[in-house]
Protein backbone atom coordinates (compact mmCIF):
# COMPACT_ATOMS: atom_id res chain seq x y z
CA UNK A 1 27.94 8.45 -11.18
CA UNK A 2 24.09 8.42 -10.09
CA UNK A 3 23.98 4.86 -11.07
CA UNK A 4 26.85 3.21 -9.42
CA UNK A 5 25.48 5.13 -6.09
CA UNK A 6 22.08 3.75 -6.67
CA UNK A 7 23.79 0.23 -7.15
CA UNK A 8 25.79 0.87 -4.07
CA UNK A 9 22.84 1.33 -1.94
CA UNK A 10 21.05 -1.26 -3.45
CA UNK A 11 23.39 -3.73 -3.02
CA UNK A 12 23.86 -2.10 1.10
CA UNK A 13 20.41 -2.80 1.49
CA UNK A 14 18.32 -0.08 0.36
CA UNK A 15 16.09 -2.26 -1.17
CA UNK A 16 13.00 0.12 -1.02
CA UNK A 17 14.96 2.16 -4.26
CA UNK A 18 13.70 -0.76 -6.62
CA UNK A 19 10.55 0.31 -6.63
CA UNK A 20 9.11 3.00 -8.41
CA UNK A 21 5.37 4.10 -8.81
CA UNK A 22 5.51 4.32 -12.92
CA UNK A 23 6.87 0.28 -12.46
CA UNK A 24 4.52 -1.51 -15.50
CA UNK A 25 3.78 -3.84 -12.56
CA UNK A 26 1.66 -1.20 -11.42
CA UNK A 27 0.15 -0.21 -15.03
CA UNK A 28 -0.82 -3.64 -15.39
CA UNK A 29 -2.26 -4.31 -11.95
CA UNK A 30 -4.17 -1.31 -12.67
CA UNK A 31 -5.25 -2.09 -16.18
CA UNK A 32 -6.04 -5.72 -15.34
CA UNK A 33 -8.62 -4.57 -12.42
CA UNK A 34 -10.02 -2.23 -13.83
CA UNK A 35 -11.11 -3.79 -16.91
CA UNK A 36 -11.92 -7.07 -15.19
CA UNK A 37 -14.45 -4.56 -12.64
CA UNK A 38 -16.14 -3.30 -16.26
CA UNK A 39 -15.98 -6.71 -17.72
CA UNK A 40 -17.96 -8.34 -14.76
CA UNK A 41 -20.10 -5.44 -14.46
CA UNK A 42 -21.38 -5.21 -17.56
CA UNK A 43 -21.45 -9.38 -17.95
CA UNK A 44 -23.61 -9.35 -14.85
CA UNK A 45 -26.16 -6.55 -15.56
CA UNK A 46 -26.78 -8.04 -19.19
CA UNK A 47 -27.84 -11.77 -17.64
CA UNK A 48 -30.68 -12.55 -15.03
CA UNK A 49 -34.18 -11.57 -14.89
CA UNK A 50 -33.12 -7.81 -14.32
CA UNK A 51 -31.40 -7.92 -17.38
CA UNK A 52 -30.13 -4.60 -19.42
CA UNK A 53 -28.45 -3.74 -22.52
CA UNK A 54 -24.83 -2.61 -22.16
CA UNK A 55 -25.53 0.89 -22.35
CA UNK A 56 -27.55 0.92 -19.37
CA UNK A 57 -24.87 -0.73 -18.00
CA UNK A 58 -21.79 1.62 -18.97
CA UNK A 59 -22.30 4.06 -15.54
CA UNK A 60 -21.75 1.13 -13.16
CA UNK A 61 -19.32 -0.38 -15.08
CA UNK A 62 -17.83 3.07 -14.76
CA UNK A 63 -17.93 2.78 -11.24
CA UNK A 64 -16.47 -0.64 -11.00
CA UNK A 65 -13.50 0.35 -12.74
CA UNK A 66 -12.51 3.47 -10.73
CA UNK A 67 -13.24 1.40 -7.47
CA UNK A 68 -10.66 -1.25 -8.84
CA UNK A 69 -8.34 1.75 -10.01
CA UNK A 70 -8.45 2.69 -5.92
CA UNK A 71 -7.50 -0.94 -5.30
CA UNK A 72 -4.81 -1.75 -7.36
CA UNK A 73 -2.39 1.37 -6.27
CA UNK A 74 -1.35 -0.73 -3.20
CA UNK A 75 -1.67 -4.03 -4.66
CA UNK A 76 0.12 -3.03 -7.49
CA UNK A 77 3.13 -1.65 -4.99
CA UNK A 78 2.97 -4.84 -2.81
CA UNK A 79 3.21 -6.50 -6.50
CA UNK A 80 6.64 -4.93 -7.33
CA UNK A 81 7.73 -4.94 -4.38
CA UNK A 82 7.58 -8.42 -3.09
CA UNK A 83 7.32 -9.96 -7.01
CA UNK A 84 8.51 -8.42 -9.72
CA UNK A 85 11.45 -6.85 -8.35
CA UNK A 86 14.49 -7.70 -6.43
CA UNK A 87 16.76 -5.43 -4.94
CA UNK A 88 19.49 -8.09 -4.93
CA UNK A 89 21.18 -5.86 -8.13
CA UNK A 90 24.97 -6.96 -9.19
CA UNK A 91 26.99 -5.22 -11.62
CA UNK A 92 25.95 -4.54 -15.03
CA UNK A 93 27.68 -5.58 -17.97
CA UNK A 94 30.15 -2.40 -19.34
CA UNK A 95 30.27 -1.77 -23.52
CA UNK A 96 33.66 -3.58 -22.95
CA UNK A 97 32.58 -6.48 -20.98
CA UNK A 98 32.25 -9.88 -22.92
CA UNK A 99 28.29 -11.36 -23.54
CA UNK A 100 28.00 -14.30 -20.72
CA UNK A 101 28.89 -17.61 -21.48
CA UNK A 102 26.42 -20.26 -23.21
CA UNK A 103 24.65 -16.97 -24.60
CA UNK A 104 24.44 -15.55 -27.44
CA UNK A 105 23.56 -11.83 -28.88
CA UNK A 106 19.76 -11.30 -29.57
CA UNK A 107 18.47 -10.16 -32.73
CA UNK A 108 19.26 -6.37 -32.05
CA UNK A 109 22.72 -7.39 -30.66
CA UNK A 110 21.91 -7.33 -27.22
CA UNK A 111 23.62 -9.71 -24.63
C-alpha cells in the first residue's frame, strides 16, 4: 500500500519524494571530492621547490578532504535531483506481468 501511494504522488507531482539523502549519487559525489581534495593535495605538496614527503602532507590532505566532504552534500542533492533521478515514475512491472517486448531475462532472471 505505501508504494502505490508513493507512486501516486509521484506521478501528481511530488517530485521532491525521489530524492533521498542515502541516494549513491550522493556517496559518490562525496567519495569522488573528497579523494580528488587528498589526491591534489598531496600531488601538490610533493612537487615544487617546497617540496615534502607524503607524510608531511597527510594533515592537509586531511583537511582538503573534509572541506570537499562540506561541498559535496549540496552538490551531491542538486546531483540527484536534477540528474540522476526523475520523478516521472510509471507503473512497475507485477510478478504476473509479461518481460517487455524485444527484451529478454538477464542472467539472474530479471526483466
Amino acid at each position: 500500500m505505501a508504494a502505490k501511494e508513493a507512486l501516486r504522488r509521484l506521478q501528481a507531482g511530488d517530485a521532491h519524494m525521489a530524492v533521498h539523502p542515502n541516494c549513491g549519487t550522493n556517496f559518490v559525489t562525496s567519495g569522488m571530492l573528497a579523494g580528488l581534495a587528498a589526491w591534489a593535495v598531496t600531488v601538490l605538496s610533493t612537487q615544487g621547490e617546497r617540496k615534502r614527503s607524503a607524510w608531511e602532507a597527510l594533515p592537509t590532505a586531511f583537511t582538503a578532504a573534509t572541506l570537499a566532504l562540506f561541498v559535496a552534500q549540496p552538490l551531491g542533492h542538486t546531483l540527484q535531483e536534477f540528474v540522476t533521478t526523475s520523478p516521472g515514475a510509471r507503473r512497475a512491472p507485477g510478478p504476473g506481468d509479461a518481460a517487455p517486448t524485444g527484451r529478454r531475462a538477464g542472467a539472474f532472471g530479471g526483466a
